[in-house]
C-alpha atoms as a PDB file:
ATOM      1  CA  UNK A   1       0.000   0.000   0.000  1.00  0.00           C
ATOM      2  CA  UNK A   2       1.179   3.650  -0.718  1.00  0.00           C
ATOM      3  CA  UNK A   3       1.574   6.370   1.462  1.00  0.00           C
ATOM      4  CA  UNK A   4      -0.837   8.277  -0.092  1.00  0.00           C
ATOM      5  CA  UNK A   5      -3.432   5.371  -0.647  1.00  0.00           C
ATOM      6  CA  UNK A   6      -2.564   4.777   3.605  1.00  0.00           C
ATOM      7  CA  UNK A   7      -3.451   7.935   4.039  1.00  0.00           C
ATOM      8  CA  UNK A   8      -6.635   8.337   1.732  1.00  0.00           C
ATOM      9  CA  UNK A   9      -8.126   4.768   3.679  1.00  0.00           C
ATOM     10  CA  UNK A  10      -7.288   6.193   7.175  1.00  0.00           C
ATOM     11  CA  UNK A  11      -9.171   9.378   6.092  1.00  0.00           C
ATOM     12  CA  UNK A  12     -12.325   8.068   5.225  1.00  0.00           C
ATOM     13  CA  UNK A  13     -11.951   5.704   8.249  1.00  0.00           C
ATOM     14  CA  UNK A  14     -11.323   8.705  10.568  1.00  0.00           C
ATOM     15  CA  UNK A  15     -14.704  10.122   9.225  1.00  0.00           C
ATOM     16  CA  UNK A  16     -16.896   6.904   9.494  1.00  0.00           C
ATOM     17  CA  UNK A  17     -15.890   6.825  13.415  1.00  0.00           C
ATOM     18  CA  UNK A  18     -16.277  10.578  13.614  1.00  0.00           C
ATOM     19  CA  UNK A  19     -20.212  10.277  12.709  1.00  0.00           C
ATOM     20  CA  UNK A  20     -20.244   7.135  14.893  1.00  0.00           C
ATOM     21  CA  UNK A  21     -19.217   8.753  18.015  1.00  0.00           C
ATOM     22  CA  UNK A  22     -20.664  12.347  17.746  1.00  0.00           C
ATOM     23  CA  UNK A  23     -23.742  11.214  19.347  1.00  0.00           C
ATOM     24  CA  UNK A  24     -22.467   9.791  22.753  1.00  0.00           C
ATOM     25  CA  UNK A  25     -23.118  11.959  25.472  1.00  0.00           C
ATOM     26  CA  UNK A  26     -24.795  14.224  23.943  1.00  0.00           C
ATOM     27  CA  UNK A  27     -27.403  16.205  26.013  1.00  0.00           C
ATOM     28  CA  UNK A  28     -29.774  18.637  24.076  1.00  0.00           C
ATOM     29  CA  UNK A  29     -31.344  21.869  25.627  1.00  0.00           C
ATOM     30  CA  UNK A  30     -34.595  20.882  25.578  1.00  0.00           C
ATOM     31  CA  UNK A  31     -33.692  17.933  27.576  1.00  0.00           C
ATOM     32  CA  UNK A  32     -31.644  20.065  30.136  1.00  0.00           C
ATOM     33  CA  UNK A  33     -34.627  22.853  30.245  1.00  0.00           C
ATOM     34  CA  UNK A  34     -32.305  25.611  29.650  1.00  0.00           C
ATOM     35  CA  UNK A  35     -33.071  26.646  25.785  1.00  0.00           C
ATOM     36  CA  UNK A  36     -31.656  29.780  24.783  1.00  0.00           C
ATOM     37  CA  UNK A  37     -33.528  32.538  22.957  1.00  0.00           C
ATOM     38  CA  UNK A  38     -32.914  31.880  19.190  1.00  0.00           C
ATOM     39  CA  UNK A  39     -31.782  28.574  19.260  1.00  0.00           C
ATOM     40  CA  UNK A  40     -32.859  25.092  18.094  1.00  0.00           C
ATOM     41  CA  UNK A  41     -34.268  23.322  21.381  1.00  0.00           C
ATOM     42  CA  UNK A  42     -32.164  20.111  20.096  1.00  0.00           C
ATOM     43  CA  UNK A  43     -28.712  22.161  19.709  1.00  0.00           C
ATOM     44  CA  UNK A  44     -26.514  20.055  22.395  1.00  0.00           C
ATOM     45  CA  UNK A  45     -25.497  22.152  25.403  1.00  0.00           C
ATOM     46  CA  UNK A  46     -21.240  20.801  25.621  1.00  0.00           C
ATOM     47  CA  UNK A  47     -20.858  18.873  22.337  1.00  0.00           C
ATOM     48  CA  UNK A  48     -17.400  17.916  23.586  1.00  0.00           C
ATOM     49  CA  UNK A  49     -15.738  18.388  20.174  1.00  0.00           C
ATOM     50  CA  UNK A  50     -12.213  18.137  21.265  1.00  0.00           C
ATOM     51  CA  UNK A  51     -12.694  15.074  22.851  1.00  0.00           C
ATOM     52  CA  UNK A  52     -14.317  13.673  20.540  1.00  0.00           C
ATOM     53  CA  UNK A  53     -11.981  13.902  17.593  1.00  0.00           C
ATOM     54  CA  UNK A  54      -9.634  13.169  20.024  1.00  0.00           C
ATOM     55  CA  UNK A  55     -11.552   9.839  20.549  1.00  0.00           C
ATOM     56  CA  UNK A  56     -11.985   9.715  16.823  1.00  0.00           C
ATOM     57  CA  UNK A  57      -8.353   9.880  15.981  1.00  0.00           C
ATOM     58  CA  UNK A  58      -6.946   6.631  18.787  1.00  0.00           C
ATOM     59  CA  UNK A  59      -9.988   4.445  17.399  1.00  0.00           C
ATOM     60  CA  UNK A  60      -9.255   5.548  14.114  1.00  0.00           C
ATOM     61  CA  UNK A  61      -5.873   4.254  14.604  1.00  0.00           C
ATOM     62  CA  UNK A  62      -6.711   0.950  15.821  1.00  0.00           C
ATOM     63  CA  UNK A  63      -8.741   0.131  13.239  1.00  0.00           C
ATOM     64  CA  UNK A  64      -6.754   1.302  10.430  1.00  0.00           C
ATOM     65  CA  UNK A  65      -3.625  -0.233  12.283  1.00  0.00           C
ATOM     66  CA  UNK A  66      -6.191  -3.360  12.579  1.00  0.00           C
ATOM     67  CA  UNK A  67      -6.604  -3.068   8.867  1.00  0.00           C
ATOM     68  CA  UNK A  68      -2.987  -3.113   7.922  1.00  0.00           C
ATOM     69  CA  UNK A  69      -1.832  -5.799   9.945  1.00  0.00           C
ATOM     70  CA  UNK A  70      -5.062  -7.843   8.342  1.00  0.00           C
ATOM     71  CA  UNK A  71      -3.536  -6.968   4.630  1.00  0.00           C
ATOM     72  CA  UNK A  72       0.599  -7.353   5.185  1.00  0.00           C
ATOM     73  CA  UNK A  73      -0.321 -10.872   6.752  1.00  0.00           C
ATOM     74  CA  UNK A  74      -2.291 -11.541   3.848  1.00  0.00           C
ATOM     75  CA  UNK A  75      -4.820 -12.750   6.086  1.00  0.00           C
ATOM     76  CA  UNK A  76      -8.118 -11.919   3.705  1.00  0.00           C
ATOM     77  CA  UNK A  77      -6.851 -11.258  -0.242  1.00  0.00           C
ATOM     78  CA  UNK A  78      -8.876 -10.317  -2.934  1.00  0.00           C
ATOM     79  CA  UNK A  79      -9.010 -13.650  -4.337  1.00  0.00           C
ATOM     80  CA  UNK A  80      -9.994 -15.280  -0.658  1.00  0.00           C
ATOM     81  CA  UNK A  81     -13.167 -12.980  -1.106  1.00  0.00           C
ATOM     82  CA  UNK A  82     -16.548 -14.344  -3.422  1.00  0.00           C
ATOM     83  CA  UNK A  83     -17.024 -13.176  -6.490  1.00  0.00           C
ATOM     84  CA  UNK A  84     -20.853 -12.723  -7.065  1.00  0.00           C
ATOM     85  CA  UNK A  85     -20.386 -11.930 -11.300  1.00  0.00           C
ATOM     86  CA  UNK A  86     -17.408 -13.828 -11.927  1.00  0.00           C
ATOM     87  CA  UNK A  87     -13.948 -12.980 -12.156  1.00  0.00           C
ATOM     88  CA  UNK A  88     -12.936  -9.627 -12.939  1.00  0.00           C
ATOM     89  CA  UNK A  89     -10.446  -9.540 -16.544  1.00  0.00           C
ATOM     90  CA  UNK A  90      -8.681  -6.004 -16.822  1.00  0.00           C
END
């Protein structure tokens, strides 16, 4: 794997868990009873962004890391995997 196509993966990875994990914790005003003037009722009071990326990035990491190790031991190869239309001929 390239650099760049390491980087690209771990990327799109890092986004997946992002949308995963923005939800956790999360407490909106309208559940707190404190809704400000001229805000959404559902906007969340601490959304915890920091921490969250931060969260993001080490699971990120394990998976991707995960990932990796999966492909250099050539434990699951494109061939190992079903082919539902046949074989592909480039």
């Amino acid at each position: 794997m390239s650099i760049s196509a390491g980087i690209a993966i771990y990327f799109l990875v890092w986004w997946i868990v992002l949308f995963a994990v923005l939800p956790f914790g999360i407490r909106s005003q309208h559940e707190q009873g404190t809704v400000e003037e001229g805000t959404d009722p559902g906007a969340p009071l601490a959304p915890q962004l920091f921490k969250k990326a931060l969260i993001t990035t080490v699971v990120s990491a394990v998976i991707f890391g995960a990932g990796v190790w999966v492909w250099q031991a050539k434990l699951i190869t494109l061939d190992s995997l079903p082919m539902p239309f046949g074989r592909l001929s480039y």
